[in-house]
C-alpha atoms as a PDB file:
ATOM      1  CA  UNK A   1      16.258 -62.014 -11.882  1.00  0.00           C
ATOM      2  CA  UNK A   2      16.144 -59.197 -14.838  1.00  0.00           C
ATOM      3  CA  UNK A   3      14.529 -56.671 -11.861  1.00  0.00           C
ATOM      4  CA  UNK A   4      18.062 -57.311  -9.678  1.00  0.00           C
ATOM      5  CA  UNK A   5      20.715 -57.243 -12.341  1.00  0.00           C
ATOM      6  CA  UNK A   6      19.065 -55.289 -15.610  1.00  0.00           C
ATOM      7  CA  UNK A   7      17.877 -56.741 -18.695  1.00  0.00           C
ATOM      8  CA  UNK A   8      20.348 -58.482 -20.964  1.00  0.00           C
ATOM      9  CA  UNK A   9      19.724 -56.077 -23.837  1.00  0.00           C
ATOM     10  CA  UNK A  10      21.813 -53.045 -24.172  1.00  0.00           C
ATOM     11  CA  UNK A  11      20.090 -49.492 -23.062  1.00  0.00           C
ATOM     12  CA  UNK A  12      18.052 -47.305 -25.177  1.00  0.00           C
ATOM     13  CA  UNK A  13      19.431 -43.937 -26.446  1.00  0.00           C
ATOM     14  CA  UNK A  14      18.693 -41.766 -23.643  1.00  0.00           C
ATOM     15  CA  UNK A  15      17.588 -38.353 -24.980  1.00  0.00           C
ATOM     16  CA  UNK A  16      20.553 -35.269 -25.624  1.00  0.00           C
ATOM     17  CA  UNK A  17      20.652 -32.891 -22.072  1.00  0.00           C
ATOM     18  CA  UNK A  18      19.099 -29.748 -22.775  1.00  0.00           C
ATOM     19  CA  UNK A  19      21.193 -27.301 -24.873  1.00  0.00           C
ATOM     20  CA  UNK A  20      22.483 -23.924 -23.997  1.00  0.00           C
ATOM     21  CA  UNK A  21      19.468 -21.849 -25.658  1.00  0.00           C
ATOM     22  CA  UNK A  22      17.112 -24.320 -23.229  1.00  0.00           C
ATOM     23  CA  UNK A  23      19.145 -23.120 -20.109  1.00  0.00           C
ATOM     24  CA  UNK A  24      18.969 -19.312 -20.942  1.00  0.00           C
ATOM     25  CA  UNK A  25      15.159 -19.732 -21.739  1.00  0.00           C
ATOM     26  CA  UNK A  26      14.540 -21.136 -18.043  1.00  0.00           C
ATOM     27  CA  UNK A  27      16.567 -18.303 -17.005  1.00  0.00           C
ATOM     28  CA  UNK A  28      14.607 -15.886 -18.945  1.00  0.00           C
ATOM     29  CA  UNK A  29      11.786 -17.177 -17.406  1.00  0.00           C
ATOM     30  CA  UNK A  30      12.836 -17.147 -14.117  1.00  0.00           C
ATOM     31  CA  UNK A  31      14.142 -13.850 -14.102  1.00  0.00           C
ATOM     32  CA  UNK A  32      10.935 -12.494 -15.376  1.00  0.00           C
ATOM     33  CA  UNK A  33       8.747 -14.006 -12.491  1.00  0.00           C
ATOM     34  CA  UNK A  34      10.881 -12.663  -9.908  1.00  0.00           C
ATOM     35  CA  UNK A  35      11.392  -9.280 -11.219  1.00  0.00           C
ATOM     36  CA  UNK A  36       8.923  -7.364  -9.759  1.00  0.00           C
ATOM     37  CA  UNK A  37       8.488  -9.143  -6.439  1.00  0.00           C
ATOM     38  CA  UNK A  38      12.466  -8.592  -6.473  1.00  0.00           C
ATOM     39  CA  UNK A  39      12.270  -4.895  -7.799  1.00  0.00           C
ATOM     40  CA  UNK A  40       9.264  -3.868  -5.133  1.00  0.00           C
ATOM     41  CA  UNK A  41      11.285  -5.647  -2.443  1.00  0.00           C
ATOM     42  CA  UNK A  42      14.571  -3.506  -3.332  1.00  0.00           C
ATOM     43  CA  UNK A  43      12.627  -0.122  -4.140  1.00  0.00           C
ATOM     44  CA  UNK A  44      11.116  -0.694  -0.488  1.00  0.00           C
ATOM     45  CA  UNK A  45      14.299  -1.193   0.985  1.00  0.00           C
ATOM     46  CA  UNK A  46      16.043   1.877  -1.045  1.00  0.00           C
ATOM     47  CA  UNK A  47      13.311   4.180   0.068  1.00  0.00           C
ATOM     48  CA  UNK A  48      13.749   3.182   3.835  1.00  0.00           C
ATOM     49  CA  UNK A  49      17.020   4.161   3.703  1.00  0.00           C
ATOM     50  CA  UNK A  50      16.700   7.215   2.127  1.00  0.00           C
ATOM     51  CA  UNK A  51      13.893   8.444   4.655  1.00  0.00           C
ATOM     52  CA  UNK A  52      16.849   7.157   7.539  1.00  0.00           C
ATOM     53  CA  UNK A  53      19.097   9.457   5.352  1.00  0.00           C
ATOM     54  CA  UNK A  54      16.612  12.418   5.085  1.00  0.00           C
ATOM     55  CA  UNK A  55      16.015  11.828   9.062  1.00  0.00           C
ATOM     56  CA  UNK A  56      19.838  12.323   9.742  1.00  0.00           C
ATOM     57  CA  UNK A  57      20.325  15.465   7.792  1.00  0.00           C
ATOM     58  CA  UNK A  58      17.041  17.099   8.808  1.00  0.00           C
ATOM     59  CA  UNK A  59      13.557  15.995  10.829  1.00  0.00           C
ATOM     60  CA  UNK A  60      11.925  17.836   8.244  1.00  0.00           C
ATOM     61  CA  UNK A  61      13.202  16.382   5.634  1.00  0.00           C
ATOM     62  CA  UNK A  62      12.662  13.260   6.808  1.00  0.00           C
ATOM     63  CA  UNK A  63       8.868  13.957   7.814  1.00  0.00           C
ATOM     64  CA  UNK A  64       8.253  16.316   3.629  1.00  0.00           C
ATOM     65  CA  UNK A  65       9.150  12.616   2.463  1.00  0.00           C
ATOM     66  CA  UNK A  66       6.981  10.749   4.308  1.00  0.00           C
ATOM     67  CA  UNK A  67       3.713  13.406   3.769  1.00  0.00           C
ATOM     68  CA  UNK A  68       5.114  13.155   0.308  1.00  0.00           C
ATOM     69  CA  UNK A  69       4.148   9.522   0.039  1.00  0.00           C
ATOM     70  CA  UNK A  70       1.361   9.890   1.954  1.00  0.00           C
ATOM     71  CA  UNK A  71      -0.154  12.937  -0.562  1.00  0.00           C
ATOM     72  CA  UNK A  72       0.574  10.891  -3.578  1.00  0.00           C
ATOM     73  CA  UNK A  73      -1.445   7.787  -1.697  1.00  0.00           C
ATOM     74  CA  UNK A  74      -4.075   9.844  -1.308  1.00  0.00           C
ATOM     75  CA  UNK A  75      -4.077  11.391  -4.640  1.00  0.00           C
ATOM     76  CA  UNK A  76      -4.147   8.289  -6.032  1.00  0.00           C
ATOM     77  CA  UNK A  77      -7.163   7.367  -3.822  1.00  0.00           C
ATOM     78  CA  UNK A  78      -9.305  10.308  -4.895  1.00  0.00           C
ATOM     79  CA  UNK A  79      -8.550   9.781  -7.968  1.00  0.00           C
ATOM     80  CA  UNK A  80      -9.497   6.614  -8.080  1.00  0.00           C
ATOM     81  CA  UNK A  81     -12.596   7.373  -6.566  1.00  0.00           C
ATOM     82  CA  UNK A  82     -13.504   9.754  -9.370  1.00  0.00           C
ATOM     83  CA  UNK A  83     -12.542   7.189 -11.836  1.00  0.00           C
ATOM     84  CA  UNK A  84     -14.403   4.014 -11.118  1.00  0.00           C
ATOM     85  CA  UNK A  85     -13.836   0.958 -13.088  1.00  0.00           C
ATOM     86  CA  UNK A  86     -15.870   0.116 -16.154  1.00  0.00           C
ATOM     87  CA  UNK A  87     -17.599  -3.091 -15.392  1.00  0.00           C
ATOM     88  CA  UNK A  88     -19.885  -3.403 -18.918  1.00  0.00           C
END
């Protein structure tokens, strides 16, 4: 009958709940796993709407940003390609 109504001796000491330094240090933690899946998300989002923005005030503004991006793409590419990875 102890499984239906508890045992007849009084509870243990149940540990403290986690402090205040515990709960910023699971923050921390948090925080710094979502930070750059958070920061690429918002620079992606930022740059959209400044190449919307650049569109309004002038096509070619608009179009030097985006062959802006795509030159520094494919600078990065070449230069990558010059600068293969050490694998010894």
């Amino acid at each position: 009958m102890g499984f239906y109504y508890g045992q007849n001796k009084p509870p243990e000491d149940e540990p403290n709940p986690g402090s205040w330094r515990e709960t910023l240090a699971i923050i921390w933690v948090v925080f710094k796993v979502l930070a750059v899946p958070l920061g690429l998300l918002f620079g992606f989002v930022f740059a959209l709407i400044l190449v919307f923005w650049l569109f309004m005030i002038s096509g070619w503004l608009g179009l030097a940003a985006i062959a802006a991006v795509v030159a520094a793409l494919v600078a990065r590419g070449v230069w990558e390609a010059k600068h293969p990875p050490d694998l010894g």
